[in-house]
Protein backbone atom coordinates (compact mmCIF):
# COMPACT_ATOMS: atom_id res chain seq x y z
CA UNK A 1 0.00 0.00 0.00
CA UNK A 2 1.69 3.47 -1.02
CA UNK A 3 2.23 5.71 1.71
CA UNK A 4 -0.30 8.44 0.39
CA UNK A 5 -3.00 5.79 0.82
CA UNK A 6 -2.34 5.34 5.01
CA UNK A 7 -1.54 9.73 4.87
CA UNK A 8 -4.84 10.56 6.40
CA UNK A 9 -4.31 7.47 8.81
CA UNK A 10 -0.74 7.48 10.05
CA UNK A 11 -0.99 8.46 13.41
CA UNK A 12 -3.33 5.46 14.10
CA UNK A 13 -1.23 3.32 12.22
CA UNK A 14 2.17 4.18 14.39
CA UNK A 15 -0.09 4.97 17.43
CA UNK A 16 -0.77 1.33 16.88
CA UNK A 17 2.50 -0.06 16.15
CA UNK A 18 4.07 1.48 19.34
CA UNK A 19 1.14 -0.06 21.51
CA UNK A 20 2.62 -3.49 21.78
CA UNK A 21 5.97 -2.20 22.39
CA UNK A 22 8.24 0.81 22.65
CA UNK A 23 10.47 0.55 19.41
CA UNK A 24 13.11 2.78 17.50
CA UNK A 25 11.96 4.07 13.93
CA UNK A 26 13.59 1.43 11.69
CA UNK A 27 11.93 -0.95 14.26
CA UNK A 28 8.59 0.53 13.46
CA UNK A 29 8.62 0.25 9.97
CA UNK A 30 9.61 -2.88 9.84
CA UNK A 31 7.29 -3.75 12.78
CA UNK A 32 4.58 -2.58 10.09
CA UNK A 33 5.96 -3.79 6.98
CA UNK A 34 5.84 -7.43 9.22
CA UNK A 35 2.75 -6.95 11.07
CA UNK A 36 0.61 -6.16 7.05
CA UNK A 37 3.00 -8.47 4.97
CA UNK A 38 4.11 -5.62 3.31
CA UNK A 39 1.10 -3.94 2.72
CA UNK A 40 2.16 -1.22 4.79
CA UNK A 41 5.76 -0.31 3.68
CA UNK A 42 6.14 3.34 4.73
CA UNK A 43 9.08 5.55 4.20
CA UNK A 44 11.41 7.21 6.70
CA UNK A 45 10.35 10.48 5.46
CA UNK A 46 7.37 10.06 6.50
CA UNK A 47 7.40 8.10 9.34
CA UNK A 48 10.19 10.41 11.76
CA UNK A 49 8.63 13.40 10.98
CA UNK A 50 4.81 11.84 12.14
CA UNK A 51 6.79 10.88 15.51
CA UNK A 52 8.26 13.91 16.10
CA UNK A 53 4.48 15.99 15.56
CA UNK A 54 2.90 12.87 18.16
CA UNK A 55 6.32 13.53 20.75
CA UNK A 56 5.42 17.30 20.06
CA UNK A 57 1.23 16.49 21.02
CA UNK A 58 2.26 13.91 24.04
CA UNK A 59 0.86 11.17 22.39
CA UNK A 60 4.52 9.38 22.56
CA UNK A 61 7.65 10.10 24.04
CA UNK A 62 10.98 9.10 23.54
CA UNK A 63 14.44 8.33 24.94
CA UNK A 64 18.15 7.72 23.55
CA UNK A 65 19.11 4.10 24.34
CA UNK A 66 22.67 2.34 23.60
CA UNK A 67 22.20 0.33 21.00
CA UNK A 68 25.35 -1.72 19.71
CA UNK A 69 27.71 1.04 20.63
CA UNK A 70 25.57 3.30 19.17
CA UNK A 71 22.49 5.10 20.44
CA UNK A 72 19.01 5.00 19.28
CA UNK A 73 16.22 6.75 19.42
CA UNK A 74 13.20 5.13 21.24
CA UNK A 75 9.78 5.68 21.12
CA UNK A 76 6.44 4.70 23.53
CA UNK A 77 3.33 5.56 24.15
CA UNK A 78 2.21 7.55 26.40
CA UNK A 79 -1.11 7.05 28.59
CA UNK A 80 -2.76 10.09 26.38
CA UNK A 81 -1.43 8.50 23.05
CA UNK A 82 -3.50 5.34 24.30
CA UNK A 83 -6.17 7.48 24.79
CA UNK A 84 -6.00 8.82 21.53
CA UNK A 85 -5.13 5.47 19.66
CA UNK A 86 -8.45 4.75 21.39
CA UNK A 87 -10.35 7.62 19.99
CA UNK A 88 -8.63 6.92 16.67
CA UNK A 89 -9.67 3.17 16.74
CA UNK A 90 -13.00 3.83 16.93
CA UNK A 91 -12.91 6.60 14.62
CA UNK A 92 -11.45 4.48 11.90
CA UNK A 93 -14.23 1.39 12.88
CA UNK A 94 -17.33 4.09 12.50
CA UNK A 95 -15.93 4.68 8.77
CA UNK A 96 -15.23 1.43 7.50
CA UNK A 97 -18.39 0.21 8.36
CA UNK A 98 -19.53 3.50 6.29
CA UNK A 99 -17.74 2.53 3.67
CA UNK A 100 -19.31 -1.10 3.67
CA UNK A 101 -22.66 0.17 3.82
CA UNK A 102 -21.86 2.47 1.18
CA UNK A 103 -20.15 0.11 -0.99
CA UNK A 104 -22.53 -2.83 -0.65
CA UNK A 105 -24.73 -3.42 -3.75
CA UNK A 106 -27.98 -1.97 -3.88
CA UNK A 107 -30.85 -4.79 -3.70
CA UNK A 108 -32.66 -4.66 -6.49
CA UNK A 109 -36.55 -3.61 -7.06
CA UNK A 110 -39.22 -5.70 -7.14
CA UNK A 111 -39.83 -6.95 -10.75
CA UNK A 112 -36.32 -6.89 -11.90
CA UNK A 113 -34.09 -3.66 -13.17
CA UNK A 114 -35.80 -0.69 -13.31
């Protein structure tokens, strides 16, 4: 799935991939590269800029860990970003089933075509 298709969706979709378990960036893309089977496959461009604006809000936060004699930075959720994943959760539940009802075929009159 190109990343201008999950745009309007991102901070659900790396709300969610933090709420298993605090991870660096690489580690959340490839978290949701794993997690879809590639369907998700989202750029670093995209995604370290989307967790600095959600460290910004206080939805995550994030701390520098050694990591193989280097450091890393590493992200979590924060009790407000589960809040918010939440919010967005059932926010993105309300419009697929929108977009089933809307999508569904029309039954059909009574007496064939019309």
């Amino acid at each position: 799935m190109k990343a201008d298709r999950v745009k309007g969706h991102l901070d659900l979709v790396l709300l969610a991939a933090l709420a298993d378990a605090p991870g660096h960036g690489y580690a959340i893309i490839s978290a949701l590269r794993e997690r879809t089977d590639g369907a998700i496959d989202l750029p670093e461009g995209s995604v370290y800029p989307a967790l600095h604006r959600l460290e910004d809000l206080g939805l995550i936060e994030s701390e520098w860990i050694p990591a193989g004699g280097r450091r890393r930075r590493q992200y979590r959720l924060t009790d407000r970003g589960a809040d918010a994943l939440a919010l967005e959760h059932r926010d993105w539940r309300h419009l697929v089933s929108a977009l089933d009802a809307l999508l569904r075929p029309l039954p059909l009159p009574i007496g064939g075509l019309a």
